[in-house]
ModelCIF file with pLDDT and N, C-alpha, C, O atoms, coordinates in Angstrom:
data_MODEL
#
_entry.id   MODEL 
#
_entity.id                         1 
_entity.type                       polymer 
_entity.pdbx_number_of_molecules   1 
#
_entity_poly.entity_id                      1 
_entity_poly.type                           'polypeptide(L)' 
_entity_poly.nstd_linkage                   no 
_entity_poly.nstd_monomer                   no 
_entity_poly.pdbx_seq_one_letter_code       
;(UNK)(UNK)(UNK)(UNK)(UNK)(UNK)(UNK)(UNK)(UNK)(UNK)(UNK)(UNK)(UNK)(UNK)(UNK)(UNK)
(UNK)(UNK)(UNK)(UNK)(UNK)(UNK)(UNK)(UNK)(UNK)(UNK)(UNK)(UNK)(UNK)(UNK)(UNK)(UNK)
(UNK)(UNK)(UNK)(UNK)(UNK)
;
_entity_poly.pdbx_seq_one_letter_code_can   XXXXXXXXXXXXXXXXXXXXXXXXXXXXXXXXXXXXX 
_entity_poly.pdbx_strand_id                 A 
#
loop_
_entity_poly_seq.entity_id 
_entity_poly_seq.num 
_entity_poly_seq.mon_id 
_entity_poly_seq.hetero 
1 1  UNK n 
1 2  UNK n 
1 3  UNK n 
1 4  UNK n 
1 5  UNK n 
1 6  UNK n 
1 7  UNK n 
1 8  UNK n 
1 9  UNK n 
1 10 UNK n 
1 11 UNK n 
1 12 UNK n 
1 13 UNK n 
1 14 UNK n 
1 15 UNK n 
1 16 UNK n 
1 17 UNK n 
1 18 UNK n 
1 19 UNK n 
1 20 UNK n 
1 21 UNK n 
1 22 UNK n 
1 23 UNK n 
1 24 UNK n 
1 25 UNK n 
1 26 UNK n 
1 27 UNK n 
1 28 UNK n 
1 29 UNK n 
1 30 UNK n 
1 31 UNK n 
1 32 UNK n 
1 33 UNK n 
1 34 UNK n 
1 35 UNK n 
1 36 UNK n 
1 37 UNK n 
#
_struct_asym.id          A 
_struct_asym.entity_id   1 
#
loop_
_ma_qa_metric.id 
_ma_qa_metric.mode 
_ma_qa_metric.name 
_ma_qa_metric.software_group_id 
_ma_qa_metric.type 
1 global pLDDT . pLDDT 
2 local  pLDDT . pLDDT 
#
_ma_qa_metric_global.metric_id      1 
_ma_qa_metric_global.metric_value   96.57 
_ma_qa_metric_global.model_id       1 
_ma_qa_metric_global.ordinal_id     1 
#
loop_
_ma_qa_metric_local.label_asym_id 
_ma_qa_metric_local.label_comp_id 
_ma_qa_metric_local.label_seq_id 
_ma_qa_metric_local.metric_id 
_ma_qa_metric_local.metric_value 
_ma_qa_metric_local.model_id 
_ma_qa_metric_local.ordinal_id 
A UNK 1  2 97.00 1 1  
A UNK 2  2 97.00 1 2  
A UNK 3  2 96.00 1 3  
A UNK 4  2 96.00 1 4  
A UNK 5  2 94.00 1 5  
A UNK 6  2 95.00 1 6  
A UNK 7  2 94.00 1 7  
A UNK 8  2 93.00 1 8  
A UNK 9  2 94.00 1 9  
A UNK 10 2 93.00 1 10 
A UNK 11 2 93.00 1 11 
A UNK 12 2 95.00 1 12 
A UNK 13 2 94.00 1 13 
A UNK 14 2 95.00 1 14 
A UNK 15 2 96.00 1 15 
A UNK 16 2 97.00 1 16 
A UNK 17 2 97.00 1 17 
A UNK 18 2 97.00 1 18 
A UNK 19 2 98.00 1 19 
A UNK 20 2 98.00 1 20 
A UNK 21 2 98.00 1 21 
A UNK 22 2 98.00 1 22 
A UNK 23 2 98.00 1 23 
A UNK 24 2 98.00 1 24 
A UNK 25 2 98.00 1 25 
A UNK 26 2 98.00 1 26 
A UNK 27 2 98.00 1 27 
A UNK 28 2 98.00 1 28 
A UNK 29 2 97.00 1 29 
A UNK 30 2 98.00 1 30 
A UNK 31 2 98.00 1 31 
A UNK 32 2 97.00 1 32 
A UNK 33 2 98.00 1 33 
A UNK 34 2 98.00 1 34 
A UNK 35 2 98.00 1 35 
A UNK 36 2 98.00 1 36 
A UNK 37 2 98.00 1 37 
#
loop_
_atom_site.group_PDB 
_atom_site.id 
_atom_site.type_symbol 
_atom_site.label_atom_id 
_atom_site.label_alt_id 
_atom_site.label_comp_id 
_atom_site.label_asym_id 
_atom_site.label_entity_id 
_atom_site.label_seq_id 
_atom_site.pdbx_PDB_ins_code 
_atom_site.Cartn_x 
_atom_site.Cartn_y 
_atom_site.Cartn_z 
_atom_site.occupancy 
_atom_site.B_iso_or_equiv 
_atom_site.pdbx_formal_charge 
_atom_site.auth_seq_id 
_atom_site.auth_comp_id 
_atom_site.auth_asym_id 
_atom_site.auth_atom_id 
_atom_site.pdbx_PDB_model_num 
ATOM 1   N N  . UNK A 1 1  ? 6.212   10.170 8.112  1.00 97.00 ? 1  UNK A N  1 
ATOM 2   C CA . UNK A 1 1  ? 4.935   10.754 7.726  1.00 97.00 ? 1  UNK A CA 1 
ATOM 3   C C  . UNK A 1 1  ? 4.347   9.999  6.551  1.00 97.00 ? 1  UNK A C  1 
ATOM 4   O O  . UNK A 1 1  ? 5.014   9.433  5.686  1.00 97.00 ? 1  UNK A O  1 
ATOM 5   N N  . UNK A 1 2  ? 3.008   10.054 6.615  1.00 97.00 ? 2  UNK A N  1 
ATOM 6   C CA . UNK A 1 2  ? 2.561   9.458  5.701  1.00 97.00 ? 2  UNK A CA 1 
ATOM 7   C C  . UNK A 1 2  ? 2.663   9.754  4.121  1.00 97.00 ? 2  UNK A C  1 
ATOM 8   O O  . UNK A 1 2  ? 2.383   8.982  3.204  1.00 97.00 ? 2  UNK A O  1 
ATOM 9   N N  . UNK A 1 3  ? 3.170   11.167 4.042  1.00 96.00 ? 3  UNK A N  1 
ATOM 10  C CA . UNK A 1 3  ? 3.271   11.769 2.919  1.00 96.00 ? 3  UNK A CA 1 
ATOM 11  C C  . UNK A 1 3  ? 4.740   11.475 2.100  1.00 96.00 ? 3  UNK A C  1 
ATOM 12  O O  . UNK A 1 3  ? 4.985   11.929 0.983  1.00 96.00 ? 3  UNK A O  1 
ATOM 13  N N  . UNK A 1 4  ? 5.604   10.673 2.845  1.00 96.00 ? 4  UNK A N  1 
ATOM 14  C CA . UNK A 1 4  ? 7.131   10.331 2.680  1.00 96.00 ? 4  UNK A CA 1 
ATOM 15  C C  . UNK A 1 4  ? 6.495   9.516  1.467  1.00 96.00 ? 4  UNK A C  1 
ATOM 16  O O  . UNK A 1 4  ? 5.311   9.442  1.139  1.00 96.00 ? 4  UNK A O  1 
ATOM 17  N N  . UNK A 1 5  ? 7.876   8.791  0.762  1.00 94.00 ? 5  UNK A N  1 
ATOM 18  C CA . UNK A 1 5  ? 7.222   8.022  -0.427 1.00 94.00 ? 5  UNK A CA 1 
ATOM 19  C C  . UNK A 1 5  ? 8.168   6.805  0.705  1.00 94.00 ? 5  UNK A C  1 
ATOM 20  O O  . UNK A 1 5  ? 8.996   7.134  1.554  1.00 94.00 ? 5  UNK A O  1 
ATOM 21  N N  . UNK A 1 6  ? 7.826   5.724  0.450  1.00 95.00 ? 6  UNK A N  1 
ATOM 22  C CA . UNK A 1 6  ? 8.188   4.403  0.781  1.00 95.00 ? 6  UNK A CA 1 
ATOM 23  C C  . UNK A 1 6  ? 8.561   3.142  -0.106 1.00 95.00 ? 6  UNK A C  1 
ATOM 24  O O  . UNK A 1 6  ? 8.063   2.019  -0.025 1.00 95.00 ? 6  UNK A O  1 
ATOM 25  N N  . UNK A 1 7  ? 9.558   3.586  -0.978 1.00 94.00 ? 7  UNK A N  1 
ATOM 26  C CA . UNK A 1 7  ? 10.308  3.250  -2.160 1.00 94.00 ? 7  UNK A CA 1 
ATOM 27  C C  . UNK A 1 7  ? 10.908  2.075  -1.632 1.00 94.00 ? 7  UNK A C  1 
ATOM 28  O O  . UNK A 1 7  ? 10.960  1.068  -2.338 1.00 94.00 ? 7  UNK A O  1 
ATOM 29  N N  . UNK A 1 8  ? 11.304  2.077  -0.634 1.00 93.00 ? 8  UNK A N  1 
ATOM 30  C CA . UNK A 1 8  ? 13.273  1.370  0.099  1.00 93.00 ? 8  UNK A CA 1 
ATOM 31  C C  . UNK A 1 8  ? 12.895  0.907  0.865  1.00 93.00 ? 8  UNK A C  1 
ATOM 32  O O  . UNK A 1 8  ? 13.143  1.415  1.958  1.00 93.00 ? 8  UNK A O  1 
ATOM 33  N N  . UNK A 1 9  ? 11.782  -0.748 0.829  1.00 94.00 ? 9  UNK A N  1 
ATOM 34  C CA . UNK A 1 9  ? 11.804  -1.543 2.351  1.00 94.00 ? 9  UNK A CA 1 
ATOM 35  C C  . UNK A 1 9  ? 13.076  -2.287 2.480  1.00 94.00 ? 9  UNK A C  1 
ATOM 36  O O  . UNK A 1 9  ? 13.880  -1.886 1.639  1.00 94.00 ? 9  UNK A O  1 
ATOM 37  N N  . UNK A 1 10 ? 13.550  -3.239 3.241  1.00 93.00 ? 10 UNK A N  1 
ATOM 38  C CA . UNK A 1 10 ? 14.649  -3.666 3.938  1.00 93.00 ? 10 UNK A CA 1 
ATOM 39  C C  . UNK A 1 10 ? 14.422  -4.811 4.122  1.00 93.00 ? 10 UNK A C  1 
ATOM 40  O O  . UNK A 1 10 ? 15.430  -5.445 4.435  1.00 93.00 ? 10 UNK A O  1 
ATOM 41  N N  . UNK A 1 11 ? 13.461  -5.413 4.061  1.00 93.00 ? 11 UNK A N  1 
ATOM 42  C CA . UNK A 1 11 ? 12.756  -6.706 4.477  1.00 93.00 ? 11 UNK A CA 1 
ATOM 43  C C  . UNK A 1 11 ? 11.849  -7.387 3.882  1.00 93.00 ? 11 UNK A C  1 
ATOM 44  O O  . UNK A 1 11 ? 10.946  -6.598 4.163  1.00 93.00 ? 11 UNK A O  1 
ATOM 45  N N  . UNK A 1 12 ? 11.360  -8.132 3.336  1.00 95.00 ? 12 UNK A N  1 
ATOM 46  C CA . UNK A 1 12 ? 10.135  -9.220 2.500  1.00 95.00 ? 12 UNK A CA 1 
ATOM 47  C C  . UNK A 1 12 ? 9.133   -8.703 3.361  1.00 95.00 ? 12 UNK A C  1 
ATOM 48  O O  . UNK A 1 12 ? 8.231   -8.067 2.817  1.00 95.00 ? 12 UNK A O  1 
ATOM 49  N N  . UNK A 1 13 ? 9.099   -8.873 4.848  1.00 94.00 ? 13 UNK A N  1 
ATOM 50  C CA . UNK A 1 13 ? 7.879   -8.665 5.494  1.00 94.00 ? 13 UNK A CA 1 
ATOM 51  C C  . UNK A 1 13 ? 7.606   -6.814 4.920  1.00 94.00 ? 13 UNK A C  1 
ATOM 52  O O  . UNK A 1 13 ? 6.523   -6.467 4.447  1.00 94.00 ? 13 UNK A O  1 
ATOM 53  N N  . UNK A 1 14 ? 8.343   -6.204 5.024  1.00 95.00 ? 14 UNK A N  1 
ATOM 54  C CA . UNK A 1 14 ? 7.845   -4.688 4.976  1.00 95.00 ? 14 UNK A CA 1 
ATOM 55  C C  . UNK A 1 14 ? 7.439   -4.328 3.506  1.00 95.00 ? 14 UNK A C  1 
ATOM 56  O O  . UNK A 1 14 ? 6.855   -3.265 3.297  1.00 95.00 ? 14 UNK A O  1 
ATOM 57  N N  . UNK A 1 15 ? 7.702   -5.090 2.599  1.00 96.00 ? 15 UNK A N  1 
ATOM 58  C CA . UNK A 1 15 ? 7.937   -5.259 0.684  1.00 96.00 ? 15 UNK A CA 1 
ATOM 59  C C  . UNK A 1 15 ? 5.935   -5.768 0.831  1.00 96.00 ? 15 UNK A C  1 
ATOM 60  O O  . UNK A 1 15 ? 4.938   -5.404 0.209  1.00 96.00 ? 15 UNK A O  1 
ATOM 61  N N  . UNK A 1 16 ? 6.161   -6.719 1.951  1.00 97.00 ? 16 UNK A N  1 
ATOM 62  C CA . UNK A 1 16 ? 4.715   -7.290 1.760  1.00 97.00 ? 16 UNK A CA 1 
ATOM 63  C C  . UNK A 1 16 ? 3.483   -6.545 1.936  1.00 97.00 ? 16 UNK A C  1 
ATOM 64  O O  . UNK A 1 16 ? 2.346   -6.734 1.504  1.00 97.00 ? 16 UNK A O  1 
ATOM 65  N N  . UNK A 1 17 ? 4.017   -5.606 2.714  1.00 97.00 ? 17 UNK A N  1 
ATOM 66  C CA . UNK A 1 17 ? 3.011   -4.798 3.473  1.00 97.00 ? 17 UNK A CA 1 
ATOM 67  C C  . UNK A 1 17 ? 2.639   -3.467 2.827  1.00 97.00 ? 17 UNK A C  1 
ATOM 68  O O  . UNK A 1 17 ? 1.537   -2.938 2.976  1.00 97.00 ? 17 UNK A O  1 
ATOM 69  N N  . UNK A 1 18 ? 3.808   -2.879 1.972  1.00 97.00 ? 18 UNK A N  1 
ATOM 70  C CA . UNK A 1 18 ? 3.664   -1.942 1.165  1.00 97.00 ? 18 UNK A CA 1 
ATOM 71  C C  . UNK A 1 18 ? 2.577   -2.397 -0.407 1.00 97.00 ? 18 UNK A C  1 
ATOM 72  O O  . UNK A 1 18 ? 1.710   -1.743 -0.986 1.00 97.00 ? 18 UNK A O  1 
ATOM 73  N N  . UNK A 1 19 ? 3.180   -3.879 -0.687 1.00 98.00 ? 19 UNK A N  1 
ATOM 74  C CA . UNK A 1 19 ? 2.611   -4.184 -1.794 1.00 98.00 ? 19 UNK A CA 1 
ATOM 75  C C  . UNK A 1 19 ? 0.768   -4.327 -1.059 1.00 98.00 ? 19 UNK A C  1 
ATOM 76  O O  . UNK A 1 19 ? -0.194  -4.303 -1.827 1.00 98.00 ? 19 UNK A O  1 
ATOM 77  N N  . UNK A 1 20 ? 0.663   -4.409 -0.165 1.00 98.00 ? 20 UNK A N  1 
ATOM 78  C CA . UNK A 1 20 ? -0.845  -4.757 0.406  1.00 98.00 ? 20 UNK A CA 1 
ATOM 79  C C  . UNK A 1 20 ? -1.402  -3.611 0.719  1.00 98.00 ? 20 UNK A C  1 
ATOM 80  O O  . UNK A 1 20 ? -2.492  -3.749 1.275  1.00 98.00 ? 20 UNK A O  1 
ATOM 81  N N  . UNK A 1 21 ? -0.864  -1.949 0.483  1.00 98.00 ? 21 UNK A N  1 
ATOM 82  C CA . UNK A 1 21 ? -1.423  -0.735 -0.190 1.00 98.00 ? 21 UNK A CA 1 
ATOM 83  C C  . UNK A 1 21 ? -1.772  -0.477 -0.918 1.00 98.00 ? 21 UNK A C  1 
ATOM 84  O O  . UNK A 1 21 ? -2.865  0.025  -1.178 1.00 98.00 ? 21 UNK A O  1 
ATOM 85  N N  . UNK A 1 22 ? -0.214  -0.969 -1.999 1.00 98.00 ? 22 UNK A N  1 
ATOM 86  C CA . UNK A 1 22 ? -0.583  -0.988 -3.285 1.00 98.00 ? 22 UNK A CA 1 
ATOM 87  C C  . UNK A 1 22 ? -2.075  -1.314 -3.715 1.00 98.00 ? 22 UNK A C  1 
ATOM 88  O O  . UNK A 1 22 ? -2.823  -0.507 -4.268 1.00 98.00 ? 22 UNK A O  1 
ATOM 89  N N  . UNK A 1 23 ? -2.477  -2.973 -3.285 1.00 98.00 ? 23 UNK A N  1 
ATOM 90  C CA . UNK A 1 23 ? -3.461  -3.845 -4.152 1.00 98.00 ? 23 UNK A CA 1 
ATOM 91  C C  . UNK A 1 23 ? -4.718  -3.239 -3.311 1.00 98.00 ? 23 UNK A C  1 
ATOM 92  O O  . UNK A 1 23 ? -5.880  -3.504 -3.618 1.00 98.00 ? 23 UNK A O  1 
ATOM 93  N N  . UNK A 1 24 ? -4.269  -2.169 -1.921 1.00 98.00 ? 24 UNK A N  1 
ATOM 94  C CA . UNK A 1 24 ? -5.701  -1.982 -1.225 1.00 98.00 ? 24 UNK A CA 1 
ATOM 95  C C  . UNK A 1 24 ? -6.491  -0.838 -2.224 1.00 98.00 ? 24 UNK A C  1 
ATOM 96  O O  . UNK A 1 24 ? -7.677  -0.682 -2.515 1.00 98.00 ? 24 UNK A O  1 
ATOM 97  N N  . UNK A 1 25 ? -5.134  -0.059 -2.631 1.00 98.00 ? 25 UNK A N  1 
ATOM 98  C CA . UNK A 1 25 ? -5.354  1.271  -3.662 1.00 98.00 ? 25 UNK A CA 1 
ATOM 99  C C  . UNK A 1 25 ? -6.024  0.922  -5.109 1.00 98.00 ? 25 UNK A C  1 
ATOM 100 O O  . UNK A 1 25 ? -6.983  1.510  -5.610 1.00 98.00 ? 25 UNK A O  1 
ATOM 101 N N  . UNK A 1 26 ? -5.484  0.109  -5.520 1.00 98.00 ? 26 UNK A N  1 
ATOM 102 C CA . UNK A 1 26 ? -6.199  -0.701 -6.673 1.00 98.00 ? 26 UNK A CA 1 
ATOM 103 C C  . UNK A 1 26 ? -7.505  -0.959 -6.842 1.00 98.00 ? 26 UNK A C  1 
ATOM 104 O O  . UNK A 1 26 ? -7.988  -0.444 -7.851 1.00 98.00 ? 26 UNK A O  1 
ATOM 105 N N  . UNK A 1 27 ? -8.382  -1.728 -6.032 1.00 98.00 ? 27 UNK A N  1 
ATOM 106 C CA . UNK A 1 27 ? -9.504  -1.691 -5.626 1.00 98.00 ? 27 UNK A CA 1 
ATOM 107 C C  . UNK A 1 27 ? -10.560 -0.755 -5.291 1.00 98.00 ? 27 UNK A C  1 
ATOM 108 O O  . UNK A 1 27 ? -11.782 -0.693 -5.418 1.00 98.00 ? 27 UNK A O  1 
ATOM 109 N N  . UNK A 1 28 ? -9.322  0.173  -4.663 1.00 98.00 ? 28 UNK A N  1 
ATOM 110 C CA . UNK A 1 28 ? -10.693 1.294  -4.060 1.00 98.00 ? 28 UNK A CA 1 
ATOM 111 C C  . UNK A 1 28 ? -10.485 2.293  -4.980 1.00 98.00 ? 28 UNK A C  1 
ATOM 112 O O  . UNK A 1 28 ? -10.893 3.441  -4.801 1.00 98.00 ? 28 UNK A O  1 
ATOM 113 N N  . UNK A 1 29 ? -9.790  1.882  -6.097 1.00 97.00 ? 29 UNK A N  1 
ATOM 114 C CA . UNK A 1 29 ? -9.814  2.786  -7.501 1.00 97.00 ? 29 UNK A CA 1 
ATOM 115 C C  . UNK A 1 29 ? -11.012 2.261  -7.994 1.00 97.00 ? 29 UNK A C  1 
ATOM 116 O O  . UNK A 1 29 ? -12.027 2.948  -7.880 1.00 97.00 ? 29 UNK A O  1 
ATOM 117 N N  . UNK A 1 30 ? -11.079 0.912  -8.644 1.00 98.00 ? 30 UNK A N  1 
ATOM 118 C CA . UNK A 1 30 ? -11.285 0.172  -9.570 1.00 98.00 ? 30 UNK A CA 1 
ATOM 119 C C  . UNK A 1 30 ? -12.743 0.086  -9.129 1.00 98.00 ? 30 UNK A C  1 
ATOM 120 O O  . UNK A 1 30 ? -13.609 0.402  -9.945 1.00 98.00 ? 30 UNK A O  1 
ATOM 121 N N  . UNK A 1 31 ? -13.092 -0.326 -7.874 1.00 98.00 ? 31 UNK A N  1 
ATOM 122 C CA . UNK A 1 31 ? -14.536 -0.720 -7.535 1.00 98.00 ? 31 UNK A CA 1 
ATOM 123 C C  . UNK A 1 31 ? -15.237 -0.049 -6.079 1.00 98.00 ? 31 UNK A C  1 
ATOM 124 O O  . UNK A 1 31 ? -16.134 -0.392 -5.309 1.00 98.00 ? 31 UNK A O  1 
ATOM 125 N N  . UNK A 1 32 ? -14.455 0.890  -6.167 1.00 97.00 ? 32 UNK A N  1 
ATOM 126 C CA . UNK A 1 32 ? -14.601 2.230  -5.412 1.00 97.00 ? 32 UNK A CA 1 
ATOM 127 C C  . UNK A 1 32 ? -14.669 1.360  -3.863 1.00 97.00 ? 32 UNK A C  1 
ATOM 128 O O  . UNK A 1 32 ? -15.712 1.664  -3.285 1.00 97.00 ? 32 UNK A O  1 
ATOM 129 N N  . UNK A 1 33 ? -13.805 0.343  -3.046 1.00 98.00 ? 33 UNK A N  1 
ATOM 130 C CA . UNK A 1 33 ? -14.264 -0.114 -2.042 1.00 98.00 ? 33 UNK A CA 1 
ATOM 131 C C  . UNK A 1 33 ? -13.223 0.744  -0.556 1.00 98.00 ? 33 UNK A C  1 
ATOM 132 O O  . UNK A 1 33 ? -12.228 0.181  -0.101 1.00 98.00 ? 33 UNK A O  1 
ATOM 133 N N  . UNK A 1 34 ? -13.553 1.662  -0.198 1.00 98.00 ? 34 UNK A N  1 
ATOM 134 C CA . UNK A 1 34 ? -13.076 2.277  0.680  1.00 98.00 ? 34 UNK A CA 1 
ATOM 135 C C  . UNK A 1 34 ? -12.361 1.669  1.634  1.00 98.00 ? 34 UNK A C  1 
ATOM 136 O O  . UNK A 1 34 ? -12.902 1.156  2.615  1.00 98.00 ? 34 UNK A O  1 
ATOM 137 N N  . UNK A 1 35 ? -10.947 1.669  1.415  1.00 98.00 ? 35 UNK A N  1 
ATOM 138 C CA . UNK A 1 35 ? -10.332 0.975  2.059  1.00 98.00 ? 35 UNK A CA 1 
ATOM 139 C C  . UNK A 1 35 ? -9.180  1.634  3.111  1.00 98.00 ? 35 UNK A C  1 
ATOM 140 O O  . UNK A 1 35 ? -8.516  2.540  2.607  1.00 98.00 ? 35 UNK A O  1 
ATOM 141 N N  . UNK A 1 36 ? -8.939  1.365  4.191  1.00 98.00 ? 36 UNK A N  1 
ATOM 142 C CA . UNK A 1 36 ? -7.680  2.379  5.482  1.00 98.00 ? 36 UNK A CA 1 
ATOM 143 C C  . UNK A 1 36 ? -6.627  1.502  5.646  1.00 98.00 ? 36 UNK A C  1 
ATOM 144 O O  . UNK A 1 36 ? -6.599  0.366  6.119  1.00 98.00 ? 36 UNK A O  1 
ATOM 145 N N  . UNK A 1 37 ? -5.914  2.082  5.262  1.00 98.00 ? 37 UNK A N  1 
ATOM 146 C CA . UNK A 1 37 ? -4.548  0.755  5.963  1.00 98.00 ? 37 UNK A CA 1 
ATOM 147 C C  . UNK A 1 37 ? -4.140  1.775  7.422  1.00 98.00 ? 37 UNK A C  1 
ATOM 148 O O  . UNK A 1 37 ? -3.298  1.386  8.232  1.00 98.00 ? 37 UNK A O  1 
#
């Protein structure tokens, strides 16, 4: 579920993909750009 926290990837590729929330969340803080992963 989306509501799980996703602390513990296993893999670089899945580390990558979480961090590319992260920086989507950042943004659509920062310069309000509405972003969906």
């Amino acid at each position: 579920s989306e509501h799980q926290n996703i602390d513990h990837p296993v893999s670089l590729y899945a580390a990558t993909k979480k961090a590319n929330e992260l920086m989507a969340h950042t943004y659509s803080h920062l310069f309000r750009i509405p972003t969906t992963g």
